[in-house]
PDB file of N, CA and C in Angstrom:
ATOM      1  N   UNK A   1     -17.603  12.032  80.171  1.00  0.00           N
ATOM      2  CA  UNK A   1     -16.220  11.810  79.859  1.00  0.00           C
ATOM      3  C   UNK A   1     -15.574  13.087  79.304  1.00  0.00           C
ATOM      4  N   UNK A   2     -16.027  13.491  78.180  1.00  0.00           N
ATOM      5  CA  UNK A   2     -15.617  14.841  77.721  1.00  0.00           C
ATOM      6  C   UNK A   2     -15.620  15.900  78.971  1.00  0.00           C
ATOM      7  N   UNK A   3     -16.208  15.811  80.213  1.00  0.00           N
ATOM      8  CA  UNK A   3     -16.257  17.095  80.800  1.00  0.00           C
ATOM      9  C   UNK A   3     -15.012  16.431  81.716  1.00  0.00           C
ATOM     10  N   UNK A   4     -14.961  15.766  82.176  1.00  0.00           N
ATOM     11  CA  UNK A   4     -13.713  15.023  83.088  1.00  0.00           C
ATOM     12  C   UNK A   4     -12.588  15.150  82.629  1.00  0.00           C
ATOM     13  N   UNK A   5     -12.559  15.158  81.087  1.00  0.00           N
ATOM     14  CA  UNK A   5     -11.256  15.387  80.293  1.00  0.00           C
ATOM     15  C   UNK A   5     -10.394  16.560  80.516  1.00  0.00           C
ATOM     16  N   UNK A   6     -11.630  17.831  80.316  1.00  0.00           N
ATOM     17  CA  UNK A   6     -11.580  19.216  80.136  1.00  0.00           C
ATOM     18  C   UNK A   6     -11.368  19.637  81.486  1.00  0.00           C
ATOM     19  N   UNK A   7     -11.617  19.121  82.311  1.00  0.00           N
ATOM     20  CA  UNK A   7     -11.361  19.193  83.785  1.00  0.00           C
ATOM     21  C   UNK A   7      -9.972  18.874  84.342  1.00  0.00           C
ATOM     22  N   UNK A   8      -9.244  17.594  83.858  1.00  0.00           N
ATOM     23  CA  UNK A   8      -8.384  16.887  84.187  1.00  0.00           C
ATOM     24  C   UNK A   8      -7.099  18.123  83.154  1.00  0.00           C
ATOM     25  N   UNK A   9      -7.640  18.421  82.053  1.00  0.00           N
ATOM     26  CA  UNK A   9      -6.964  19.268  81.094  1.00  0.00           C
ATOM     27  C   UNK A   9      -6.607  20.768  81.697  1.00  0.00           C
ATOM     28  N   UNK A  10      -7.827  21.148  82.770  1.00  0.00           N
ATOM     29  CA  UNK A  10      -7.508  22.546  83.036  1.00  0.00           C
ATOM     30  C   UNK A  10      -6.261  22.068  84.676  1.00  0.00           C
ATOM     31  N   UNK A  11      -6.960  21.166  85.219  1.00  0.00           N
ATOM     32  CA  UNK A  11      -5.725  20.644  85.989  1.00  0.00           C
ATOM     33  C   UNK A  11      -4.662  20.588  86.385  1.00  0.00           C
ATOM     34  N   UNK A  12      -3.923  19.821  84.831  1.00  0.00           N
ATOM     35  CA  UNK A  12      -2.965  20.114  84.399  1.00  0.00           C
ATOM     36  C   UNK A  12      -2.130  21.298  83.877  1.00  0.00           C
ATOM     37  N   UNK A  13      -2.939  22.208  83.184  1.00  0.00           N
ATOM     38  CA  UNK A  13      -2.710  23.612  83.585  1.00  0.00           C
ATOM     39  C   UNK A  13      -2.298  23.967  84.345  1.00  0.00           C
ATOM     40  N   UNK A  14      -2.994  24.200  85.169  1.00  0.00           N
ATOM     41  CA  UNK A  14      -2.675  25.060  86.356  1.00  0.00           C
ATOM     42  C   UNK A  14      -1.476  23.802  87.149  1.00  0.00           C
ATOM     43  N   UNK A  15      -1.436  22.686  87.425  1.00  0.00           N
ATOM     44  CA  UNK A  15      -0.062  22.118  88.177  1.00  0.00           C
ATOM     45  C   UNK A  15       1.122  22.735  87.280  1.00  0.00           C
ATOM     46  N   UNK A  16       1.369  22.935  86.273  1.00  0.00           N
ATOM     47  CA  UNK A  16       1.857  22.878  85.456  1.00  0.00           C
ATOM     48  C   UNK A  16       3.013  24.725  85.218  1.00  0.00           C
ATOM     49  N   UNK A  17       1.602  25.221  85.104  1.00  0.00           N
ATOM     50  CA  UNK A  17       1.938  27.134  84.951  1.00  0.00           C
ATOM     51  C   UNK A  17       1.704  27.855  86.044  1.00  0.00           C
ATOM     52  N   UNK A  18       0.752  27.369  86.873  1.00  0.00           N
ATOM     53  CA  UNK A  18       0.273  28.513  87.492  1.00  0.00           C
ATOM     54  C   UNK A  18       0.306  27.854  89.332  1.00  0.00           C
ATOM     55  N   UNK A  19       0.817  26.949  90.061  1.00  0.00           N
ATOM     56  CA  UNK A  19       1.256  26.789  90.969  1.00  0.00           C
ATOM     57  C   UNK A  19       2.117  27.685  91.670  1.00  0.00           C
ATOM     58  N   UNK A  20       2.237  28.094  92.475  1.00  0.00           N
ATOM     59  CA  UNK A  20       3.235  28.652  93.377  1.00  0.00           C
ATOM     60  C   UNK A  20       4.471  28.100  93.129  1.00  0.00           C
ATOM     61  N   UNK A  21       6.059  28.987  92.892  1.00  0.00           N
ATOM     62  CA  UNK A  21       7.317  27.911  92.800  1.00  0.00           C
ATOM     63  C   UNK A  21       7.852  27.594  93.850  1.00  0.00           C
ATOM     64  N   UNK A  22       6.902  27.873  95.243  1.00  0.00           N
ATOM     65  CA  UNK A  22       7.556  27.284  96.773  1.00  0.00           C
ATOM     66  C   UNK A  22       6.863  26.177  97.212  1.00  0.00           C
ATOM     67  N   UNK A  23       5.641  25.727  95.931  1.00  0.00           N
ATOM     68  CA  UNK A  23       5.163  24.380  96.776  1.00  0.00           C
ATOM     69  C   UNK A  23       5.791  23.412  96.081  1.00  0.00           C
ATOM     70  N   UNK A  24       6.703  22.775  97.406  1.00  0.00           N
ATOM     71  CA  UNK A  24       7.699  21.322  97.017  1.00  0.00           C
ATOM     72  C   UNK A  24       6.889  20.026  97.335  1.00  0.00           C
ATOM     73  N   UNK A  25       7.267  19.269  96.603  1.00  0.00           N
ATOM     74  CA  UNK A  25       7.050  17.845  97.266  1.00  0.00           C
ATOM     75  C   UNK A  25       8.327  16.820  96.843  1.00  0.00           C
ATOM     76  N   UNK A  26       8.299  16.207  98.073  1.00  0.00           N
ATOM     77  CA  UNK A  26       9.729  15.281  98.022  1.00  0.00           C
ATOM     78  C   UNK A  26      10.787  16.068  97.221  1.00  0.00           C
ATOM     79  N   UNK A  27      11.000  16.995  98.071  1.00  0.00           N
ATOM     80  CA  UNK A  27      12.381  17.964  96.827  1.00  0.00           C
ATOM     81  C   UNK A  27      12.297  18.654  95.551  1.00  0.00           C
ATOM     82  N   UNK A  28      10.687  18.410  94.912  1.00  0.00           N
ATOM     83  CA  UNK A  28      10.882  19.020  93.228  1.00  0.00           C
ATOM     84  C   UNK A  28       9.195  19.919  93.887  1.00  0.00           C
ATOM     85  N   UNK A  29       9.636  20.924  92.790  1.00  0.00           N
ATOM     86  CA  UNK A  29       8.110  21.647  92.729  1.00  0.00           C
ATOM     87  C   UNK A  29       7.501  20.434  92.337  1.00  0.00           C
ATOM     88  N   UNK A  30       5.728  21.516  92.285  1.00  0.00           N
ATOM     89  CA  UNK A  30       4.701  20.924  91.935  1.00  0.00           C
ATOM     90  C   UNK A  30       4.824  20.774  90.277  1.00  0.00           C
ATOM     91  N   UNK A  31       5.113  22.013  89.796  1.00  0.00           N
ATOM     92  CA  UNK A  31       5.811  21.613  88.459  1.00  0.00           C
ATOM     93  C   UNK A  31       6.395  20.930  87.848  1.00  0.00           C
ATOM     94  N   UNK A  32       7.420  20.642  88.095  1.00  0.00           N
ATOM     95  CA  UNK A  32       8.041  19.911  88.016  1.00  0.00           C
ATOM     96  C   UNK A  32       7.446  18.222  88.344  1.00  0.00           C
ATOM     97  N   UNK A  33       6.602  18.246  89.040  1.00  0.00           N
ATOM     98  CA  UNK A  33       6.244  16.753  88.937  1.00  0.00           C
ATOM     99  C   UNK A  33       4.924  16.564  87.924  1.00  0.00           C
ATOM    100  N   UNK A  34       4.555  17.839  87.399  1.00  0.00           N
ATOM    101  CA  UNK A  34       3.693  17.661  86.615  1.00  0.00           C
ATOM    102  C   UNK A  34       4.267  17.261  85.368  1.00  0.00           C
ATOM    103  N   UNK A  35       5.483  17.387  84.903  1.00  0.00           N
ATOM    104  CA  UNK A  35       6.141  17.151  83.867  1.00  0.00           C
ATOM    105  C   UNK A  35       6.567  15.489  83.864  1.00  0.00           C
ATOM    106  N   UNK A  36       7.355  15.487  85.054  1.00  0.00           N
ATOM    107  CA  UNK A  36       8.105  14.285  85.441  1.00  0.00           C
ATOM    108  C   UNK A  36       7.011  12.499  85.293  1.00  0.00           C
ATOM    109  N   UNK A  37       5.561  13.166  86.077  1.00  0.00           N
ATOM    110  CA  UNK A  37       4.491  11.946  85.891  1.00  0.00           C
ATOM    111  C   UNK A  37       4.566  11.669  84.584  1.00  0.00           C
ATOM    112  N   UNK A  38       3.601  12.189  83.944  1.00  0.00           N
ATOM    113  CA  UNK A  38       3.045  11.799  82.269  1.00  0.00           C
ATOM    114  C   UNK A  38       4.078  10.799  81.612  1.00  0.00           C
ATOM    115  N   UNK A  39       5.868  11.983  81.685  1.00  0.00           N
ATOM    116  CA  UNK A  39       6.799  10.906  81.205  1.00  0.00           C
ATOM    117  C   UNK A  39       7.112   9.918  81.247  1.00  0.00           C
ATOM    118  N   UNK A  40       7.320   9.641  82.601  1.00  0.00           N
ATOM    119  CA  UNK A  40       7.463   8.419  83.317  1.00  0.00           C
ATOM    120  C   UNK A  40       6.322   7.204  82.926  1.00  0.00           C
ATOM    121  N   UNK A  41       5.100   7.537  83.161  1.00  0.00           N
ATOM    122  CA  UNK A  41       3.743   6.638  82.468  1.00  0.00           C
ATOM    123  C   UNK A  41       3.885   6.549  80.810  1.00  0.00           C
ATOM    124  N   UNK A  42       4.574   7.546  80.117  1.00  0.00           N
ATOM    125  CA  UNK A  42       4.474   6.616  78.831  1.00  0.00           C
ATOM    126  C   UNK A  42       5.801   6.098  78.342  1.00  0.00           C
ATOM    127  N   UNK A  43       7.053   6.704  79.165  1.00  0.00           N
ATOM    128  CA  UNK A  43       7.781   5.452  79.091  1.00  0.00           C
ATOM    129  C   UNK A  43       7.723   4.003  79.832  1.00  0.00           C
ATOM    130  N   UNK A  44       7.062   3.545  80.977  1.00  0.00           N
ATOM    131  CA  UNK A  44       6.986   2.525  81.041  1.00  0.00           C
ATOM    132  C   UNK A  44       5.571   1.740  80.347  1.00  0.00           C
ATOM    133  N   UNK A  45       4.952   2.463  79.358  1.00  0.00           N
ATOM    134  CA  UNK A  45       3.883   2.454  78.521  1.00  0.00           C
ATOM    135  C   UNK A  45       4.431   1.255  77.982  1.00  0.00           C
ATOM    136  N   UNK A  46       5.662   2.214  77.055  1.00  0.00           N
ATOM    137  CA  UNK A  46       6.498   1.854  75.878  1.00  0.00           C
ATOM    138  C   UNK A  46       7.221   1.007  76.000  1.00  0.00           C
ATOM    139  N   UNK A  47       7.525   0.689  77.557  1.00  0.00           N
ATOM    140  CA  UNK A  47       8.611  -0.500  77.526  1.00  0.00           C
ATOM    141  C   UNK A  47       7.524  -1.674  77.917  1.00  0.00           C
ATOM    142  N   UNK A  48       6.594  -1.518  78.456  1.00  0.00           N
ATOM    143  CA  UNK A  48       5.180  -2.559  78.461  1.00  0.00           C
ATOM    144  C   UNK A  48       5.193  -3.181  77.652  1.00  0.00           C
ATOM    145  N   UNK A  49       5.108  -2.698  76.549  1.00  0.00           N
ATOM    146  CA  UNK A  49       4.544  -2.749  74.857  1.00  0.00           C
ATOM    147  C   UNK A  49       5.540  -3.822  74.851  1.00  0.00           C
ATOM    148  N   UNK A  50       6.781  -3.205  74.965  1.00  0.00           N
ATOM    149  CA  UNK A  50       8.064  -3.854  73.784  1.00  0.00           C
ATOM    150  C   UNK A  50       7.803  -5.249  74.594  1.00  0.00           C
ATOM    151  N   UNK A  51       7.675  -5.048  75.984  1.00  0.00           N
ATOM    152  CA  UNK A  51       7.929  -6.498  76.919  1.00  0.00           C
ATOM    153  C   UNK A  51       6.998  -7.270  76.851  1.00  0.00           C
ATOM    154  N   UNK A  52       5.977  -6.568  76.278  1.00  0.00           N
ATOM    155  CA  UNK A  52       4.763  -7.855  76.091  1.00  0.00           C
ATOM    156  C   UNK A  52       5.021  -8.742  74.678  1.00  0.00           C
ATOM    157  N   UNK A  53       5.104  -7.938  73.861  1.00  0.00           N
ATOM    158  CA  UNK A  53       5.703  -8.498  72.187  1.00  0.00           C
ATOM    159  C   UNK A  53       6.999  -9.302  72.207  1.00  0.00           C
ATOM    160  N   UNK A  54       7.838  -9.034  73.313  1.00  0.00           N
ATOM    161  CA  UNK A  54       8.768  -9.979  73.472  1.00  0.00           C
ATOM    162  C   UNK A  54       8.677 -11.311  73.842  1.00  0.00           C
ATOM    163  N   UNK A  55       7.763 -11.125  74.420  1.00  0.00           N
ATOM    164  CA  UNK A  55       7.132 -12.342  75.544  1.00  0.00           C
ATOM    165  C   UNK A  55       6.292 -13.253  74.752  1.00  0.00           C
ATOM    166  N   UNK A  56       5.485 -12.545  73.786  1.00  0.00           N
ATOM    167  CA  UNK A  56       5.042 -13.155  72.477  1.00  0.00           C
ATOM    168  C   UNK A  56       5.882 -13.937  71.797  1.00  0.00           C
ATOM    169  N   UNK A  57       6.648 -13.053  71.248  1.00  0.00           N
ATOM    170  CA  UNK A  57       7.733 -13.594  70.038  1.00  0.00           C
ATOM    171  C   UNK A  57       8.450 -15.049  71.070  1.00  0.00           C
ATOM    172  N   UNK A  58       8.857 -14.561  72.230  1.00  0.00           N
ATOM    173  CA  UNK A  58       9.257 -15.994  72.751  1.00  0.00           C
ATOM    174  C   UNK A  58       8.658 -17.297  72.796  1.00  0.00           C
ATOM    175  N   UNK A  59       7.220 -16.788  73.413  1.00  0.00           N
ATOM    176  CA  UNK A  59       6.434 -17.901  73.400  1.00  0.00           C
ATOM    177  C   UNK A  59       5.700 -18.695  72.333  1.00  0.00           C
ATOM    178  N   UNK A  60       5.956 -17.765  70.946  1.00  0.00           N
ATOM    179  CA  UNK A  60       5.184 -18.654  70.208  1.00  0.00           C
ATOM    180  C   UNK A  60       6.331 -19.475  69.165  1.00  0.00           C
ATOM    181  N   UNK A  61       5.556 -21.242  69.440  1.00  0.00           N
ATOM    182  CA  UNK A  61       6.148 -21.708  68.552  1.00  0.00           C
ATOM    183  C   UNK A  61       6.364 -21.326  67.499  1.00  0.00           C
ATOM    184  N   UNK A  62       7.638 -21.936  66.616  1.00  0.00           N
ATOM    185  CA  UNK A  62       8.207 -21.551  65.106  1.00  0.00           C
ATOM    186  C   UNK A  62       6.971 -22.350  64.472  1.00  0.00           C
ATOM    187  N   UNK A  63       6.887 -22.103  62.915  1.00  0.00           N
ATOM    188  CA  UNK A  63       6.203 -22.648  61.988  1.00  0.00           C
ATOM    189  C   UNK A  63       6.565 -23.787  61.415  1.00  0.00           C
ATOM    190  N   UNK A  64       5.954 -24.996  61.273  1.00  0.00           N
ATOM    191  CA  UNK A  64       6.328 -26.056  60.743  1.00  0.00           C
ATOM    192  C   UNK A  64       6.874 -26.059  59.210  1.00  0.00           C
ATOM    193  N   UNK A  65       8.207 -26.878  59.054  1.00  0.00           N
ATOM    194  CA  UNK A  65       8.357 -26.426  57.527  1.00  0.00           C
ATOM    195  C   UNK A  65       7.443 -26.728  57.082  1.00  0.00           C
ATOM    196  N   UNK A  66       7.481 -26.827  55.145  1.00  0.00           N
ATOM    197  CA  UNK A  66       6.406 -26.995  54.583  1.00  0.00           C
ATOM    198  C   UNK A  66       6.756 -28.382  54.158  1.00  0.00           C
ATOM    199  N   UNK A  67       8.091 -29.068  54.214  1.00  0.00           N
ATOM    200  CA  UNK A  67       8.537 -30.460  54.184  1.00  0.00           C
ATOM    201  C   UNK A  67       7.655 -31.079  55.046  1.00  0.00           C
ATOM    202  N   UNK A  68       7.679 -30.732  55.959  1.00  0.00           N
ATOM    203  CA  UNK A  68       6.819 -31.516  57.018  1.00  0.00           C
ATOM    204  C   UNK A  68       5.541 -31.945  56.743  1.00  0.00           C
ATOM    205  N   UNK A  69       4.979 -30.770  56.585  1.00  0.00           N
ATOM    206  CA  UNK A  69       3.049 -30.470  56.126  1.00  0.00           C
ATOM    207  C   UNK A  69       3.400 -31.531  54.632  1.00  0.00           C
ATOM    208  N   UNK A  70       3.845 -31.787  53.912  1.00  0.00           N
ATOM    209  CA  UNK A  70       3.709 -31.982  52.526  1.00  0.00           C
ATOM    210  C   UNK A  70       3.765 -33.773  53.058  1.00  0.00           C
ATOM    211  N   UNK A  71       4.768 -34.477  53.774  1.00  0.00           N
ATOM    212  CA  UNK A  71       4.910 -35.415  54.058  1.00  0.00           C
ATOM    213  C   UNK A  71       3.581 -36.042  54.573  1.00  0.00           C
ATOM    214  N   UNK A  72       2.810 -35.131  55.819  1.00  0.00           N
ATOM    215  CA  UNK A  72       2.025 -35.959  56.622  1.00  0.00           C
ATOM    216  C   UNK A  72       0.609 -36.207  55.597  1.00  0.00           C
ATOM    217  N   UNK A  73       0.569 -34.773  54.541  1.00  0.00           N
ATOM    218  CA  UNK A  73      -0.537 -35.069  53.532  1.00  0.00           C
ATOM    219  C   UNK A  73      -0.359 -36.566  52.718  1.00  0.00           C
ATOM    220  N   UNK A  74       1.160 -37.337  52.638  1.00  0.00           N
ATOM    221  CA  UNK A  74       0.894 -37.588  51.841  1.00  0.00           C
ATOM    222  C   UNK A  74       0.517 -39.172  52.609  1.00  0.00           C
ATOM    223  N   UNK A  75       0.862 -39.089  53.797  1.00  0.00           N
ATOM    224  CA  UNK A  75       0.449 -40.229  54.537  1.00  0.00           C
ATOM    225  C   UNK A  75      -0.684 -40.430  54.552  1.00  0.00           C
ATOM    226  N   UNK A  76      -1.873 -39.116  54.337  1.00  0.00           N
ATOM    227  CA  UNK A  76      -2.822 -39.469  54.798  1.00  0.00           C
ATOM    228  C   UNK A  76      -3.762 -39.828  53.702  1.00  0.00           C
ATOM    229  N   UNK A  77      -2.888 -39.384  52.301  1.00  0.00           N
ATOM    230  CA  UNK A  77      -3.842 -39.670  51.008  1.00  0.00           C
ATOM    231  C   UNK A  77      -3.317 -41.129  50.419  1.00  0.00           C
ATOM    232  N   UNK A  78      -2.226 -41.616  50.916  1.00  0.00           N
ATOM    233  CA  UNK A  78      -1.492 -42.867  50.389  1.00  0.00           C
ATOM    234  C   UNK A  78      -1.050 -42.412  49.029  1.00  0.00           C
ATOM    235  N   UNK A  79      -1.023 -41.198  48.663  1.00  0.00           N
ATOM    236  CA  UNK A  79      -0.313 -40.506  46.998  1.00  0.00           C
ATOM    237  C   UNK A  79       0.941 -39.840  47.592  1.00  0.00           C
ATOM    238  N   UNK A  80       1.548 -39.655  45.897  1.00  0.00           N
ATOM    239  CA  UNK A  80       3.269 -39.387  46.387  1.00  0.00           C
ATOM    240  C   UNK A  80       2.437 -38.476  44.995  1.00  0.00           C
ATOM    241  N   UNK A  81       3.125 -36.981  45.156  1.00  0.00           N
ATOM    242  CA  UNK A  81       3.242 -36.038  44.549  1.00  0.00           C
ATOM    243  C   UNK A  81       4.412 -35.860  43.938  1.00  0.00           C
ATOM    244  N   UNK A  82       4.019 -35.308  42.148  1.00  0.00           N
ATOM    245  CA  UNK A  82       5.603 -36.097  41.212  1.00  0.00           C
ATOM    246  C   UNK A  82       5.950 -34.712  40.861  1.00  0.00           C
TER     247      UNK A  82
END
């Protein structure tokens, strides 16, 4: 893993600095898309995140009052708390 890293790290380097500025793809240097990826992956990282926690917060039921909880205890002990 560490050597794949350092690999993937020098990689990026070189897409990055040391590419030719006449190799295009789809209209942008190679540079330029070396910049453009990464961003793109951790903004839809970040909007992942928010959309999953949203999706949470929607789905989880609210909390029962504590009126509630206090009532069904007392059904079940036949005592009234003074």
């Amino acid at each position: 893993m560490f050597v794949a890293s350092v690999m993937a790290m020098i990689g990026y380097f070189w897409l990055l600095f040391l590419t030719p500025r006449e190799w295009f793809f789809l209209g942008r240097t190679v540079s330029d898309w070396a910049v453009i990826v990464p961003i793109m992956i951790i903004v839809y990282a970040f909007l992942f995140v928010v959309a999953w926690i949203g999706r949470t917060m929607a789905s989880t039921p609210p909390p029962l009052p504590d009126l509630l909880k206090t009532s069904e205890e007392e059904e079940k002990t036949g005592e009234k708390e003074d």
